[in-house]
Protein backbone atom coordinates (compact mmCIF):
# COMPACT_ATOMS: atom_id res chain seq x y z
CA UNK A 1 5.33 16.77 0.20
CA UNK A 2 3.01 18.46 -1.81
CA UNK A 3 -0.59 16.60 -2.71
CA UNK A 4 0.31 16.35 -6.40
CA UNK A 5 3.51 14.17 -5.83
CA UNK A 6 1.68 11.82 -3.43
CA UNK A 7 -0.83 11.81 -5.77
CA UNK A 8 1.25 10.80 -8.87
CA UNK A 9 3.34 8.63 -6.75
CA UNK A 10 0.34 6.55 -5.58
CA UNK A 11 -0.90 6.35 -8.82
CA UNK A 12 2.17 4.98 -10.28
CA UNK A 13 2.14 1.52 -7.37
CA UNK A 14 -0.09 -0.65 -9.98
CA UNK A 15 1.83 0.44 -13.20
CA UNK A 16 4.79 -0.08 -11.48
CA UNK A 17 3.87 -3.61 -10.19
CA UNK A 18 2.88 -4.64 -13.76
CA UNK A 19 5.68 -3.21 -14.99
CA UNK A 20 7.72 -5.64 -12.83
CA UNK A 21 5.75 -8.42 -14.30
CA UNK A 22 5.56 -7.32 -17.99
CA UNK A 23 10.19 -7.43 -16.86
CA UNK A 24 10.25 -10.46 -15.74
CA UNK A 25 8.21 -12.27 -18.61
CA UNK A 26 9.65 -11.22 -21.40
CA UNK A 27 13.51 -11.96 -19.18
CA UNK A 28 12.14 -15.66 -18.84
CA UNK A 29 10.97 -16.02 -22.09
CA UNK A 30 12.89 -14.16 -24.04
CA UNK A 31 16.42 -13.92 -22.60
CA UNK A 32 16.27 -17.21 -19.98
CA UNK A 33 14.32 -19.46 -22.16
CA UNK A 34 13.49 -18.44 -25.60
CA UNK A 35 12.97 -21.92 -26.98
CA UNK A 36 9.56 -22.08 -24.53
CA UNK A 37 7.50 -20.65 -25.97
CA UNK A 38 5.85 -23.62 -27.36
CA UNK A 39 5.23 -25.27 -23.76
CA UNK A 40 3.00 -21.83 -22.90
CA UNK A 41 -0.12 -23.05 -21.87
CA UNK A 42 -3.58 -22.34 -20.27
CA UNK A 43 -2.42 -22.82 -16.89
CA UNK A 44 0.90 -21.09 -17.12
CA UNK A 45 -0.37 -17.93 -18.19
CA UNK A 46 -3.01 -18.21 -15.01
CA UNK A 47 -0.59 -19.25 -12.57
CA UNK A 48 2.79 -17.97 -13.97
CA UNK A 49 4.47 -15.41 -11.24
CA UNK A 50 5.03 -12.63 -13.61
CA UNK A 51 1.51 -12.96 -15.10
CA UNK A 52 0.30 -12.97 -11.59
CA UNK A 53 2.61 -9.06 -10.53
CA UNK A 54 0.36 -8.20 -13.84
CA UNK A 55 -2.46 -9.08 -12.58
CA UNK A 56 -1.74 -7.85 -9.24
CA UNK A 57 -0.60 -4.44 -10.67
CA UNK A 58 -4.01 -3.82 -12.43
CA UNK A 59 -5.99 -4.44 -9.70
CA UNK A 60 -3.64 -1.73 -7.85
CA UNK A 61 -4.12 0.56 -10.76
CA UNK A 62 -7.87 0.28 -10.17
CA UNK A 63 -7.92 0.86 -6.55
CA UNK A 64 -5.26 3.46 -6.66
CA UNK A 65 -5.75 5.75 -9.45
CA UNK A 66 -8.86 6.88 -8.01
CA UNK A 67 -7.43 7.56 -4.83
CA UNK A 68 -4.36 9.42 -6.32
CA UNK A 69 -7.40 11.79 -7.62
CA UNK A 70 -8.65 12.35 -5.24
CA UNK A 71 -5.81 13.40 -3.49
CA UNK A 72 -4.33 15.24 -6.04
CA UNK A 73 -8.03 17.43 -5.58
CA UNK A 74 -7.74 17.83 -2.09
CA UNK A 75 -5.91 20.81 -0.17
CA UNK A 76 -3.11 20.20 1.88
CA UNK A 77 -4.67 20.80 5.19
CA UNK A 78 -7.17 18.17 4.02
CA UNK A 79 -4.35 15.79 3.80
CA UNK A 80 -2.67 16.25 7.34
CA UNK A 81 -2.74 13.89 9.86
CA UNK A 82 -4.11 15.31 12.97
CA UNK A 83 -1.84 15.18 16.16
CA UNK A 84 -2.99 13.24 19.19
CA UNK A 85 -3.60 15.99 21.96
CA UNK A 86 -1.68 15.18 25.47
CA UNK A 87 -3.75 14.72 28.17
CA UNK A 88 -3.83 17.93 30.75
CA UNK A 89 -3.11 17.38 34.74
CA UNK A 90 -6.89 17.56 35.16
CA UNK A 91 -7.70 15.29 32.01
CA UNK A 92 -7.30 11.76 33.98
CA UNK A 93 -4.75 9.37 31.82
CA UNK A 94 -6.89 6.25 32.72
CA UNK A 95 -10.64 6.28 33.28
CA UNK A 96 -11.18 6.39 36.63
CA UNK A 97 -7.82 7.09 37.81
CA UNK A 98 -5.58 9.96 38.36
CA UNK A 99 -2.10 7.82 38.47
CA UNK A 100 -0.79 5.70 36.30
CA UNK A 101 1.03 3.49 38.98
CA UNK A 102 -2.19 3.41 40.79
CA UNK A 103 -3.45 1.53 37.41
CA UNK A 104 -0.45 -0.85 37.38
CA UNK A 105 -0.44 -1.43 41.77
CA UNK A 106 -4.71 -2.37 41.11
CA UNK A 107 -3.72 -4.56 38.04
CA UNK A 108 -3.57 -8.42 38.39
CA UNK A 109 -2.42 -10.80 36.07
């Protein structure tokens, strides 16, 4: 995958988030409940779920744009994940020991 897609699809997780909120309010005002308006209050708009994905999404926008940045800046061998190296026959597997069944005879629960 090529650093500009990762980039623009980790910039789009917030506005995509909000945009799931910004859905579902206007479905359960306007379609589900359109005569509610009037009962709207302080503590609705605080603690209403699809205010709350808005909120949610913003704060994803403003830790994830930045990222998506900087990883649309970066080269892709910046971006690759660097494989675990296998131990050699020489390299022991536990520290101290050679074996592994030696580790698991020694061990007691």
């Amino acid at each position: 995958m090529s650093p500009q897609v990762r980039a623009l699809l980790i910039g789009l997780i917030g506005p995509l988030v909000q945009a799931v909120g910004v859905a579902w309010d206007l479905l359960e005002h306007g379609v589900f409940n359109p005569g509610g308006l009037e009962q709207i209050t302080l503590q609705h708009i605080v603690s209403g779920p699809a205010h709350l994905m808005m909120g949610v999404g913003m704060v994803l926008s403003l830790i994830c744009i930045p990222i998506a940045v900087q990883v649309a800046a970066a080269q892709p061998e910046e971006l690759e994940l660097p494989l675990p190296s296998r131990p050699t026959e020489d390299e022991p597997l536990f520290e101290g020991r050679s074996e592994p069944a030696e580790a698991i005879e020694q061990w007691q629960p």
